[in-house]
Structures are given as C-alpha cells and as structure tokens.
C-alpha atoms as a PDB file:
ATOM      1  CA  UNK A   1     -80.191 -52.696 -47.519  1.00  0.00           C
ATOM      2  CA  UNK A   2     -79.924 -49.408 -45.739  1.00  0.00           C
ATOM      3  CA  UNK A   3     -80.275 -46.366 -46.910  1.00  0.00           C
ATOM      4  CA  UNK A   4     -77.404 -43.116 -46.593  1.00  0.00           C
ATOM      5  CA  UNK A   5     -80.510 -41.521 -45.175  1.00  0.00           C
ATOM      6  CA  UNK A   6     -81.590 -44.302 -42.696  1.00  0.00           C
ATOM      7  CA  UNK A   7     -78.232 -44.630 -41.744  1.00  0.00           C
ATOM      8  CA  UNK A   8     -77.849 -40.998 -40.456  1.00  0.00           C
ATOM      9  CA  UNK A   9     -80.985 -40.413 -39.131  1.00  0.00           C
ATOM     10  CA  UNK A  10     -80.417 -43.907 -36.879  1.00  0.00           C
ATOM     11  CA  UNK A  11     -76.506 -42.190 -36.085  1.00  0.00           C
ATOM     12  CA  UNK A  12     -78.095 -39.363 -35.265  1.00  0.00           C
ATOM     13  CA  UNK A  13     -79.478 -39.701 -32.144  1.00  0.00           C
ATOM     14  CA  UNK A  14     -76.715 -40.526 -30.931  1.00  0.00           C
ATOM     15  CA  UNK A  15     -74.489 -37.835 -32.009  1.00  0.00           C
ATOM     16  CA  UNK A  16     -76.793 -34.865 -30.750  1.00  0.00           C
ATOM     17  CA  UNK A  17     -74.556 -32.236 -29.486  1.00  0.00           C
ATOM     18  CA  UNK A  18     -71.356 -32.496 -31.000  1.00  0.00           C
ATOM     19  CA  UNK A  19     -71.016 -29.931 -33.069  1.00  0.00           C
ATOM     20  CA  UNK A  20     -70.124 -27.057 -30.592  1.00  0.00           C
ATOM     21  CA  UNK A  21     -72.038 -23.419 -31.089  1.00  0.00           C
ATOM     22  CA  UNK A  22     -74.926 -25.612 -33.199  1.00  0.00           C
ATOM     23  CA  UNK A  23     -78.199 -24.862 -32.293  1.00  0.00           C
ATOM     24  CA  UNK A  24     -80.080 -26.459 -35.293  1.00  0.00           C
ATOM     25  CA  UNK A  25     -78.473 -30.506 -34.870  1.00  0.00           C
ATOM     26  CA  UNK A  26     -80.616 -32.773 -36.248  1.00  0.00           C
ATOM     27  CA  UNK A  27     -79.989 -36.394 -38.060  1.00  0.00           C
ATOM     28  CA  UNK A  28     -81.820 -36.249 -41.520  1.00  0.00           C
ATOM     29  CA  UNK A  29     -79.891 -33.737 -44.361  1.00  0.00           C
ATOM     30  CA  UNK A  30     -81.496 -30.501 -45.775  1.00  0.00           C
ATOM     31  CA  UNK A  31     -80.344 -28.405 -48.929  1.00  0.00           C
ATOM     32  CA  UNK A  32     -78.258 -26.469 -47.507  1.00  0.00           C
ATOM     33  CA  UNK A  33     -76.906 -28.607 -44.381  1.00  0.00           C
ATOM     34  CA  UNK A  34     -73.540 -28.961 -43.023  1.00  0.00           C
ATOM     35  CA  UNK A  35     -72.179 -32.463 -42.189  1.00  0.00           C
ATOM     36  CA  UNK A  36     -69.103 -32.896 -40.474  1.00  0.00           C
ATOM     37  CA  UNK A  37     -67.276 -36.454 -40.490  1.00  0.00           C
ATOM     38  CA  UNK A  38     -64.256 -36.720 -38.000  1.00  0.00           C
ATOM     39  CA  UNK A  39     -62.219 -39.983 -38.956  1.00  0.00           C
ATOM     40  CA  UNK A  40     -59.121 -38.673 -37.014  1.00  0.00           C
ATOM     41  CA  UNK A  41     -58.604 -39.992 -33.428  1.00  0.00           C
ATOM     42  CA  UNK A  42     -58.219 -36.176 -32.497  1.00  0.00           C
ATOM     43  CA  UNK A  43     -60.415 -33.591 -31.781  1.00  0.00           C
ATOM     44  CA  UNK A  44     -60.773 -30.731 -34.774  1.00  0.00           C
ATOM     45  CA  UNK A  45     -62.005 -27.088 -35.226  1.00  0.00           C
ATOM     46  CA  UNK A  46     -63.159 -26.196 -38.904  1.00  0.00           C
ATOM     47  CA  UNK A  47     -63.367 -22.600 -39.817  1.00  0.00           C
ATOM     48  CA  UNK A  48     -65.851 -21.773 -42.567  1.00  0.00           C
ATOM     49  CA  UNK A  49     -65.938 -18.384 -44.589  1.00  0.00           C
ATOM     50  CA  UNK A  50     -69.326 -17.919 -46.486  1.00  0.00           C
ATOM     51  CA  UNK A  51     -70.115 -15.488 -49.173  1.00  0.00           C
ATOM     52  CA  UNK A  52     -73.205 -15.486 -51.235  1.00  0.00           C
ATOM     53  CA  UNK A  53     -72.571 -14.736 -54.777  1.00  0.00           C
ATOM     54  CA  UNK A  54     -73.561 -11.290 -55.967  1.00  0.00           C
ATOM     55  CA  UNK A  55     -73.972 -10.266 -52.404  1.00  0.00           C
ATOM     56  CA  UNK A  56     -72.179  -6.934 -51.094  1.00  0.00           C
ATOM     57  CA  UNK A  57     -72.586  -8.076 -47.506  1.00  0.00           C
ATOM     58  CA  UNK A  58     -68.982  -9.250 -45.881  1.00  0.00           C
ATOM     59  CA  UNK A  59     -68.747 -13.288 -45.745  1.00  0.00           C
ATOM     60  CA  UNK A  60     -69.596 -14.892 -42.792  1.00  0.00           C
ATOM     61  CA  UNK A  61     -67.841 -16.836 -40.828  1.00  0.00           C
ATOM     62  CA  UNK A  62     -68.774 -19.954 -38.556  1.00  0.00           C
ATOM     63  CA  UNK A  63     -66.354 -22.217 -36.129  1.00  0.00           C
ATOM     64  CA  UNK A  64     -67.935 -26.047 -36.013  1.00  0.00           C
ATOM     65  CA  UNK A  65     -65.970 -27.997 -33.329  1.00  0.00           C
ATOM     66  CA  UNK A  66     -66.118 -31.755 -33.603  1.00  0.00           C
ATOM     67  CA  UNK A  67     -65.123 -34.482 -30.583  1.00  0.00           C
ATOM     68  CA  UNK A  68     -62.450 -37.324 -32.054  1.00  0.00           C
ATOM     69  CA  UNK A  69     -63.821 -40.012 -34.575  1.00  0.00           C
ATOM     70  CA  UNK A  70     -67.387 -38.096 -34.115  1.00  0.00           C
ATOM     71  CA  UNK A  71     -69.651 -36.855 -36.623  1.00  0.00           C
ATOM     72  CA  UNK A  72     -72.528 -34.336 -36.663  1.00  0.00           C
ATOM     73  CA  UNK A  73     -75.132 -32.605 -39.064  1.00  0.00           C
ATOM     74  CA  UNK A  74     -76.262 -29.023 -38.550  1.00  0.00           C
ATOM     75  CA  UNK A  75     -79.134 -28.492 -40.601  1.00  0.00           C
ATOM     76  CA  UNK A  76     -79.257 -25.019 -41.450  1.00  0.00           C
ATOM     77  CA  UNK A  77     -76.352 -23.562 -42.489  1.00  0.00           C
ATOM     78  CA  UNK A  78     -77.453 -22.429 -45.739  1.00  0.00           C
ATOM     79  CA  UNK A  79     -81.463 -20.910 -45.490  1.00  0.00           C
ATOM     80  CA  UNK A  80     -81.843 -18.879 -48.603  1.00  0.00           C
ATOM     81  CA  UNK A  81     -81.998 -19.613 -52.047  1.00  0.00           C
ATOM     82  CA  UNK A  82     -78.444 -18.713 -54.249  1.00  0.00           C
ATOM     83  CA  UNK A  83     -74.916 -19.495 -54.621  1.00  0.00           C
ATOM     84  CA  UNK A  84     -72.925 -20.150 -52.008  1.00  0.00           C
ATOM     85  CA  UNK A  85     -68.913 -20.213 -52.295  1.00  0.00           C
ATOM     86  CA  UNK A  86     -67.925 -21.882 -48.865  1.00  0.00           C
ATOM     87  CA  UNK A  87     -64.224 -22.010 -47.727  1.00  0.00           C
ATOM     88  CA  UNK A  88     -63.530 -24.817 -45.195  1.00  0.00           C
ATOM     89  CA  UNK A  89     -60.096 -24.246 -43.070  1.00  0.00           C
ATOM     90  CA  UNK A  90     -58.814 -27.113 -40.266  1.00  0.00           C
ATOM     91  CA  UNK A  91     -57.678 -24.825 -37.762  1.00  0.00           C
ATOM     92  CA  UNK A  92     -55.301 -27.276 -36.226  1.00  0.00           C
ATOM     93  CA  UNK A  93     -53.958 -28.288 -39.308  1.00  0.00           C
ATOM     94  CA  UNK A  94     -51.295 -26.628 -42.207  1.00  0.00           C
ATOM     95  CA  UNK A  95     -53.489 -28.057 -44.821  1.00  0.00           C
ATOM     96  CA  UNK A  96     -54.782 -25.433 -47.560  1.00  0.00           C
ATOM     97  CA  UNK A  97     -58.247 -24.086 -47.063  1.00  0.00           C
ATOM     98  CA  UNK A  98     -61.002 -26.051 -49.759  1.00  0.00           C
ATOM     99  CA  UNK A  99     -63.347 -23.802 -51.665  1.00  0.00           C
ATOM    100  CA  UNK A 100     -66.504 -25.110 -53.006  1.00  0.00           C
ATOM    101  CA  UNK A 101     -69.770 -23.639 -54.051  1.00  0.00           C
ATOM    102  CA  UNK A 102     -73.284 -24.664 -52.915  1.00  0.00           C
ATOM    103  CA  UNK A 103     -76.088 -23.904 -54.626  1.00  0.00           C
ATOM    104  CA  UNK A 104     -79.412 -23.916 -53.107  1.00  0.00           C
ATOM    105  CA  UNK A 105     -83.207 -22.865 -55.447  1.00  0.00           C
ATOM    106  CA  UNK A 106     -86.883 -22.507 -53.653  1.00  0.00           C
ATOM    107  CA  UNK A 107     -87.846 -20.246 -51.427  1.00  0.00           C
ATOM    108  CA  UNK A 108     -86.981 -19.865 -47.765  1.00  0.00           C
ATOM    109  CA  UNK A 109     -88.611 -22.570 -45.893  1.00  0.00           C
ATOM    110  CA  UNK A 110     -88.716 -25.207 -49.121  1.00  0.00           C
ATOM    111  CA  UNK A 111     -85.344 -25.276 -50.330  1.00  0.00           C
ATOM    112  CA  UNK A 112     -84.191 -27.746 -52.771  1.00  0.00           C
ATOM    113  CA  UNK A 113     -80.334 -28.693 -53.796  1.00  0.00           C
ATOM    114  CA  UNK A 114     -77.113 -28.998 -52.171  1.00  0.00           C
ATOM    115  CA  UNK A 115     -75.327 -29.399 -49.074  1.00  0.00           C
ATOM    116  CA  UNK A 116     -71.975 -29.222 -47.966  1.00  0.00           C
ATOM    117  CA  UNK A 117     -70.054 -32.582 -46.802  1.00  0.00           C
ATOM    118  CA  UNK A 118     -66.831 -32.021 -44.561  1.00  0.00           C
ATOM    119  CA  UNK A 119     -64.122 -35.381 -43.704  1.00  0.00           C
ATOM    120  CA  UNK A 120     -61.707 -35.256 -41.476  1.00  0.00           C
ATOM    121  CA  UNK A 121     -59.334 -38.309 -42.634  1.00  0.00           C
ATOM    122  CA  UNK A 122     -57.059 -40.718 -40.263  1.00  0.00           C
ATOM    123  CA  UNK A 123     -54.442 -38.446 -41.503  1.00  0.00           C
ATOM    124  CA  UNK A 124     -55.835 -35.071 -40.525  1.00  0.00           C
ATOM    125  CA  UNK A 125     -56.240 -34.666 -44.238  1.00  0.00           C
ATOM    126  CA  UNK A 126     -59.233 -32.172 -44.959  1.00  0.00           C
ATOM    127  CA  UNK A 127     -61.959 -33.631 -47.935  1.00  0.00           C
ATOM    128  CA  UNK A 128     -64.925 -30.893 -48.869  1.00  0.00           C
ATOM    129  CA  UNK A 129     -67.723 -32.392 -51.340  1.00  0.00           C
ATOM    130  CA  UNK A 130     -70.887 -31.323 -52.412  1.00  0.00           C
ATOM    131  CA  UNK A 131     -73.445 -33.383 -52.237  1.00  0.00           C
ATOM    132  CA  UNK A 132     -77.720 -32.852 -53.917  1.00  0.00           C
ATOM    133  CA  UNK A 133     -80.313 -33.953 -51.373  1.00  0.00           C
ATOM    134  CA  UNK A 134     -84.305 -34.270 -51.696  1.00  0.00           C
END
C-alpha cells in the first residue's frame, strides 16, 4: 500500500507552483509546513494571521492562492521552535475564520512536530487540522 507520504511526494511534482507568492514548494511535509487542499471546482484565496505565543512582535500575515480542485505544500511556513496560534480566513467566502495552534520543538534547521493542514470542501466549506510529522 502507499504511503500519505509517498502519495504527496509522487503529487507533488506535479503541483509545483500553485500556491501563488510561495517560494519554498516542495512535495514531502516538514514540522511546520502548510498544505493546502482545494476540493472546490473554484479558485480560493486563504488569508492566514500568525502570532507566536509569548511574542510582542505584531502577527503576521500571509495570502496562499490556490487554482480549482488543486493542492499544494509550502514547506516553511513555520521555521522556529514555539507555539504557533494560526487563523485561517477564505477570503471569498462568509465562513468564520478557524483558529488552531501549531506547535513546533528543535532548533532552527531540525524541527520536529506539527504542521498545519488547510481543505477547501465541494461546498466552499473551510476544514483547518493539525497534523504531527517526522
């Protein structure tokens, strides 16, 4: 049988540039990696909002465009050990924003824990999850 990991890594050649603005695509997850799953036969801009917790610093923000029923993995997103709280928006869409928290441990360069799953349903429903890679 296939692995999850097999499975993206053979995807993701193929889906190498569609996550607009991403520098860092790549097809095999990292702690603290951004997937993006599009199930909706429409095109969709996400809006994230990303605060590390105990931090001072304002929360960042990120836009991750992705084509209709396309997916794509930005390795990167998350690069230094702590808690994240992430806030996912659908920009096109009047669902309510999902707020999650990722939480990476390591040091820069050998992180270990989560990363941050984003689906797009048929519906234009909006699903966040967290999910602990290797």
């Amino acid at each position: 049988m296939l692995s999850r990991r097999r499975a993206l890594h053979a995807l993701g050649v193929a889906a190498l540039g569609l996550l607009a603005g991403c520098s860092a695509i790549d097809s095999d997850p990292k702690p603290g990696s951004l997937l993006v799953v599009n199930n909706s036969p429409e095109s969709h801009t996400l809006r994230l909002t990303i605060a590390r917790d105990g931090s001072t610093d304002d929360p960042r923000e990120e836009t991750v465009s992705i084509g209709a029923s396309e997916w794509g993995l930005r390795n990167g997103l998350l690069t230094d050990p702590g808690v994240y709280e992430v806030t996912v928006t659908l920009a096109s869409s009047e669902n309510e924003p999902v707020t999650t928290t990722v939480e990476l441990t390591g040091e820069s360069g050998s992180l270990r824990g989560e990363n941050l799953e984003a689906f797009i349903d048929e519906d234009g429903s909006l699903r966040v999850e967290v999910r602990t890679y290797d």
